[in-house]
N, C-alpha and C. Protein backbone atom coordinates (compact mmCIF):
# COMPACT_ATOMS: atom_id res chain seq x y z
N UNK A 1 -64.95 33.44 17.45
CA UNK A 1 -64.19 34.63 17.08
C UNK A 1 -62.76 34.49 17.62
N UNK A 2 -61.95 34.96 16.85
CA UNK A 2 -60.11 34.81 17.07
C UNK A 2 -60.23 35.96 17.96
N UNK A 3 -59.23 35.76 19.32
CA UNK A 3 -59.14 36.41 20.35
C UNK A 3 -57.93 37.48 20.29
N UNK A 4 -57.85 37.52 19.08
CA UNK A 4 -56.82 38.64 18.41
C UNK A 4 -57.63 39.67 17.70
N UNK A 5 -58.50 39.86 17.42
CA UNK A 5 -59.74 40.83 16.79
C UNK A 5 -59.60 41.79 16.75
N UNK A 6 -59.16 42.31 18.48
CA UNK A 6 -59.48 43.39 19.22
C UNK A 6 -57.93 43.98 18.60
N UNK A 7 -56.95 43.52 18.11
CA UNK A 7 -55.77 43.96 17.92
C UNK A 7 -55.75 44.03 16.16
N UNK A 8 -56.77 43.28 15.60
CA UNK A 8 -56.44 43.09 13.87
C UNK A 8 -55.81 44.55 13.56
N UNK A 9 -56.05 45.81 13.40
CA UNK A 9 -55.64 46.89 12.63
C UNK A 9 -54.04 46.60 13.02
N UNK A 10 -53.96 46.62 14.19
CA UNK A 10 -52.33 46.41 14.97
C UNK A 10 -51.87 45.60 13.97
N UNK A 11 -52.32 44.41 14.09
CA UNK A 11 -51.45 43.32 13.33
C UNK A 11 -51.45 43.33 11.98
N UNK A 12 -52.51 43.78 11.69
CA UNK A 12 -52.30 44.25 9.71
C UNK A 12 -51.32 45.16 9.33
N UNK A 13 -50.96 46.56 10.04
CA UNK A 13 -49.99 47.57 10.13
C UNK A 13 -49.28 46.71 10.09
N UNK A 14 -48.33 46.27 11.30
CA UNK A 14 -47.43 45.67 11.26
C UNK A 14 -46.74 44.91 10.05
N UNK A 15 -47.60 43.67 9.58
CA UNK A 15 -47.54 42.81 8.54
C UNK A 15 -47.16 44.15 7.14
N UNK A 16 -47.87 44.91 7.06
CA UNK A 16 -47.71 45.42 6.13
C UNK A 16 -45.98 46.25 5.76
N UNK A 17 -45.50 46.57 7.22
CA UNK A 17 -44.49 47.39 7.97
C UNK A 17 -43.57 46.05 7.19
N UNK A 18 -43.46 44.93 7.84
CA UNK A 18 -42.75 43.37 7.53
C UNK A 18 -42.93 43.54 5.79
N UNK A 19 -44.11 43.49 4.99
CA UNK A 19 -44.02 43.27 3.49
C UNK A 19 -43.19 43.94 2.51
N UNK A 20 -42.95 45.23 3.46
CA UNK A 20 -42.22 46.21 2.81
C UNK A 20 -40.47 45.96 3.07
N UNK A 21 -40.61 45.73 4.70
CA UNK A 21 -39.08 45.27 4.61
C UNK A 21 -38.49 44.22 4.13
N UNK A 22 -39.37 42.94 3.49
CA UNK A 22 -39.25 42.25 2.82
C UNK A 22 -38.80 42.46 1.25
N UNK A 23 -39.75 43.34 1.37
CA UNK A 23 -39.24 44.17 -0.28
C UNK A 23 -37.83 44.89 -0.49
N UNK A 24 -37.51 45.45 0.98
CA UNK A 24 -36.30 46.07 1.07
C UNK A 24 -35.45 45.11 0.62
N UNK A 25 -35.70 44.16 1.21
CA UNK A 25 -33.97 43.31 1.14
C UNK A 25 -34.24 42.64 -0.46
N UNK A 26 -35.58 42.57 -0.78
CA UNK A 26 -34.93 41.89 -2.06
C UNK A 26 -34.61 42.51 -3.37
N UNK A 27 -34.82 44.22 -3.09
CA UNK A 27 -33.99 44.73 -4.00
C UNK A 27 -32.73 45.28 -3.00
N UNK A 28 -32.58 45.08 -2.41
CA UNK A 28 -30.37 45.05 -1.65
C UNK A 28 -30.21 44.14 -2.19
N UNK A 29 -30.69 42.84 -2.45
CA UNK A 29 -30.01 41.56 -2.95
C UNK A 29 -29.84 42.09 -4.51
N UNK A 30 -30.70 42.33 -5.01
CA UNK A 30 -30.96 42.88 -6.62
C UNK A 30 -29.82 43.93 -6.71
N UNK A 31 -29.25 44.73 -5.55
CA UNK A 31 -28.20 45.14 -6.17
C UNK A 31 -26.60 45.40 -5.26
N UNK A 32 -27.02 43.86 -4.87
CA UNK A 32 -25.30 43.29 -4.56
C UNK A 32 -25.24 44.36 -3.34
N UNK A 33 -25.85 44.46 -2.35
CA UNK A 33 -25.69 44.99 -1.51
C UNK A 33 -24.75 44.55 -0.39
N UNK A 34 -24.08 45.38 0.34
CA UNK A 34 -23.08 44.70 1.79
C UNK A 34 -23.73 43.32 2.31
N UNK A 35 -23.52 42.71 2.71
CA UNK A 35 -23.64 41.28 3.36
C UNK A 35 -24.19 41.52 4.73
N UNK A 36 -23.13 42.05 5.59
CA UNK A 36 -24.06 43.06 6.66
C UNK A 36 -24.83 43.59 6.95
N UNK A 37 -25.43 44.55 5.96
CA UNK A 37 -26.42 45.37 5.81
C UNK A 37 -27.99 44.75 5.31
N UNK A 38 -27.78 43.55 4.60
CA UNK A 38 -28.45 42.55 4.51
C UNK A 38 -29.22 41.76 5.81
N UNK A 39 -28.05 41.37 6.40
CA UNK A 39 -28.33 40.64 7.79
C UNK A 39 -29.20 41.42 8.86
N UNK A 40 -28.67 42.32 8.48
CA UNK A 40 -29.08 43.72 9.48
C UNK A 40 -30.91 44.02 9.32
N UNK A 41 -30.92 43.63 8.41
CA UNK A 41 -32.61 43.93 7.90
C UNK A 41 -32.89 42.80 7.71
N UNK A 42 -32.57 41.70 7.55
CA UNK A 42 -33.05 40.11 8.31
C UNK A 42 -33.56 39.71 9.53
N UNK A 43 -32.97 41.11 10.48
CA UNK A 43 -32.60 40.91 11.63
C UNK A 43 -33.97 41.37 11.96
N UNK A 44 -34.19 42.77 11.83
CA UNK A 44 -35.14 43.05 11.73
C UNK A 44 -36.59 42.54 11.65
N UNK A 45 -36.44 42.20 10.38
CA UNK A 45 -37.54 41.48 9.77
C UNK A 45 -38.28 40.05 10.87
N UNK A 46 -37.32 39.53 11.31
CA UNK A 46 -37.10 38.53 12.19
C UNK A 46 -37.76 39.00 13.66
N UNK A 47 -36.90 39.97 14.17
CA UNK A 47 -37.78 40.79 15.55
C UNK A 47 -39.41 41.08 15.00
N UNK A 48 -39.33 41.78 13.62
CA UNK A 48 -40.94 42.28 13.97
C UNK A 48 -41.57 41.26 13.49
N UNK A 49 -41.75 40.05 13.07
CA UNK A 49 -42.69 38.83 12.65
C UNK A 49 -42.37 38.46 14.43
N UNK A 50 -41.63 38.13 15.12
CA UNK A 50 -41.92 37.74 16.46
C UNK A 50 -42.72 38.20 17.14
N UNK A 51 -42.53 39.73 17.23
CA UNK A 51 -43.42 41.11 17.81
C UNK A 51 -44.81 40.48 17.34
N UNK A 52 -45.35 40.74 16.14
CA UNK A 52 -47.05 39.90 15.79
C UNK A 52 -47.45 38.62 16.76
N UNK A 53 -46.05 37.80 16.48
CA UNK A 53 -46.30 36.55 17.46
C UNK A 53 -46.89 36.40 18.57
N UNK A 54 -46.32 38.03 19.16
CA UNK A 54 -46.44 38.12 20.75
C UNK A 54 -47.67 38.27 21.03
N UNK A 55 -48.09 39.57 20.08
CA UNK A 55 -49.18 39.97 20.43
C UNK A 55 -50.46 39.12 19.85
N UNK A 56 -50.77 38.46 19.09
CA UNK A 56 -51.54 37.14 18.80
C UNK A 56 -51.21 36.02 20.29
N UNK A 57 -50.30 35.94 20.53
CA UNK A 57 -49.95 34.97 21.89
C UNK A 57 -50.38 35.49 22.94
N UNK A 58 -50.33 36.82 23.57
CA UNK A 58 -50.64 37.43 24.37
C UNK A 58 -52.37 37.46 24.19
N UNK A 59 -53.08 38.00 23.33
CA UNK A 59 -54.23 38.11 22.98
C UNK A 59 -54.80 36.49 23.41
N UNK A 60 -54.18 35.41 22.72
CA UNK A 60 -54.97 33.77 22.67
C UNK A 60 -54.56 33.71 24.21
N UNK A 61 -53.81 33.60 25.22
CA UNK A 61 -53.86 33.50 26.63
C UNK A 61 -54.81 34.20 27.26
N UNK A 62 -54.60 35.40 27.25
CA UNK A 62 -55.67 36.27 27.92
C UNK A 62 -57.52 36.03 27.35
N UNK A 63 -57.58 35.49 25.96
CA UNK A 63 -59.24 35.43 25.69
C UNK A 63 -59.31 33.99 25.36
N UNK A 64 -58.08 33.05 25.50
CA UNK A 64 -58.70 31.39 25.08
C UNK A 64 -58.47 30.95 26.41
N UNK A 65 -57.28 30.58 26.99
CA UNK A 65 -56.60 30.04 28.03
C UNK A 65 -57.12 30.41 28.92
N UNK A 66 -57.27 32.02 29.50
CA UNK A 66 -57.71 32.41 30.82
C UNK A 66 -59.31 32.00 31.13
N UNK A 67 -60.22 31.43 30.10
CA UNK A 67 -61.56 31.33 30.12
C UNK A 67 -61.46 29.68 30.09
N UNK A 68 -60.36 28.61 30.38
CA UNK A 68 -60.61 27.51 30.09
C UNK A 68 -60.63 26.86 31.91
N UNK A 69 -61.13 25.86 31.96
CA UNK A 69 -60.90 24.96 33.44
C UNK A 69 -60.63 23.68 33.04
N UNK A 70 -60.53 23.12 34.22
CA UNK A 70 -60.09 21.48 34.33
C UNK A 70 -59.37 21.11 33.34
N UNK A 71 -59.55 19.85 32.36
CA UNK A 71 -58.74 19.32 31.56
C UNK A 71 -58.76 19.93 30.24
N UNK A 72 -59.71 21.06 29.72
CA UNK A 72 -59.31 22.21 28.39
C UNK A 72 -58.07 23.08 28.72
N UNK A 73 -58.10 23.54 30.17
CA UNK A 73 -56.79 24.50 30.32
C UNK A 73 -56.08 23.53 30.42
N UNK A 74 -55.27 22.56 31.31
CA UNK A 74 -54.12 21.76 30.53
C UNK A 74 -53.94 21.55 29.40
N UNK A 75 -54.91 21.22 27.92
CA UNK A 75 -54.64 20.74 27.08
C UNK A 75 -54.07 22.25 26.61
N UNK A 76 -54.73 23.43 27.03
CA UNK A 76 -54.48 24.81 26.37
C UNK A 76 -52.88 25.24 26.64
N UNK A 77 -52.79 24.82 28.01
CA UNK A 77 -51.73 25.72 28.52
C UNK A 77 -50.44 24.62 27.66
N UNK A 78 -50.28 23.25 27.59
CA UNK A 78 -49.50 22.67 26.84
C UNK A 78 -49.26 22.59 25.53
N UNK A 79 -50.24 23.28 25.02
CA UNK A 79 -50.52 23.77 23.35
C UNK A 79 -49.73 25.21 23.43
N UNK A 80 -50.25 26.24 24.52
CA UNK A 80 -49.44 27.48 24.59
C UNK A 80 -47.78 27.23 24.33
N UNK A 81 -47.30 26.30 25.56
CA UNK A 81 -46.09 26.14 25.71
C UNK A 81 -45.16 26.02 24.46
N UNK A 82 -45.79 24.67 23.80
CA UNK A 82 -45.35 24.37 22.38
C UNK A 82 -45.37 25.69 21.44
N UNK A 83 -46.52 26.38 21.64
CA UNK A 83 -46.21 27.25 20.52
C UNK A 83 -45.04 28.58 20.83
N UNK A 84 -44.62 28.61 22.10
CA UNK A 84 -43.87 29.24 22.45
C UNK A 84 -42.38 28.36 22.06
N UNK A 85 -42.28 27.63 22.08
CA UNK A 85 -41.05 27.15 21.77
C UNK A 85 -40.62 27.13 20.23
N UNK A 86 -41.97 26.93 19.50
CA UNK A 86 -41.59 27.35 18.21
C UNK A 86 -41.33 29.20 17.69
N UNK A 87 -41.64 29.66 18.67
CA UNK A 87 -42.00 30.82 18.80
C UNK A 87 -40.04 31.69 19.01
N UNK A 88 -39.87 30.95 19.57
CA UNK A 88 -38.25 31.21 20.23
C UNK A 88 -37.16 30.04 19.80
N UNK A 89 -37.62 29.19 18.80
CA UNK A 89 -36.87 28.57 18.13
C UNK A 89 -36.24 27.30 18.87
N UNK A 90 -36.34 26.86 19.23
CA UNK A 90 -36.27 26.12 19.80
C UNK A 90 -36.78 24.48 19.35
């Protein structure tokens, strides 16, 4: 079982919150909207797909990582790391 479960309604809201602002911008684009105002809800869009990130990341540490020993938690905690860096762009 995905150690995000306990959060699915959370993270479906959300996603759904993201599909819509997705929709936003592509009718601003559809009608030649400010350039700014564009970015501005990019911006957005951008914070809350991270926000899901977190909380899926937060959730897989606390129910995968914190239950691992010896050489599974190294392999875990260096798998965490990586995904944090893609996570923050990097």
């Amino acid at each position: 079982m995905a150690s995000y479960t306990k959060d699915i309604d959370k993270l479906q809201a959300r996603l759904k919150r993201i599909e819509g602002q997705v929709r936003g911008v592509q009718k601003m684009l559809g009608e030649e909207r400010y350039c700014v105002d564009v970015l501005t809800q990019l911006s957005s869009i951008v914070a809350a797909t991270q926000k899901v990130g977190l909380i899926v990341l937060e959730d897989h540490i606390q129910g995968c990582v914190a239950s691992s020993d010896g050489d599974e938690a190294s392999f875990k905690i260096e798998e965490v790391m990586d995904v944090i860096e893609r996570l923050v762009g990097r």
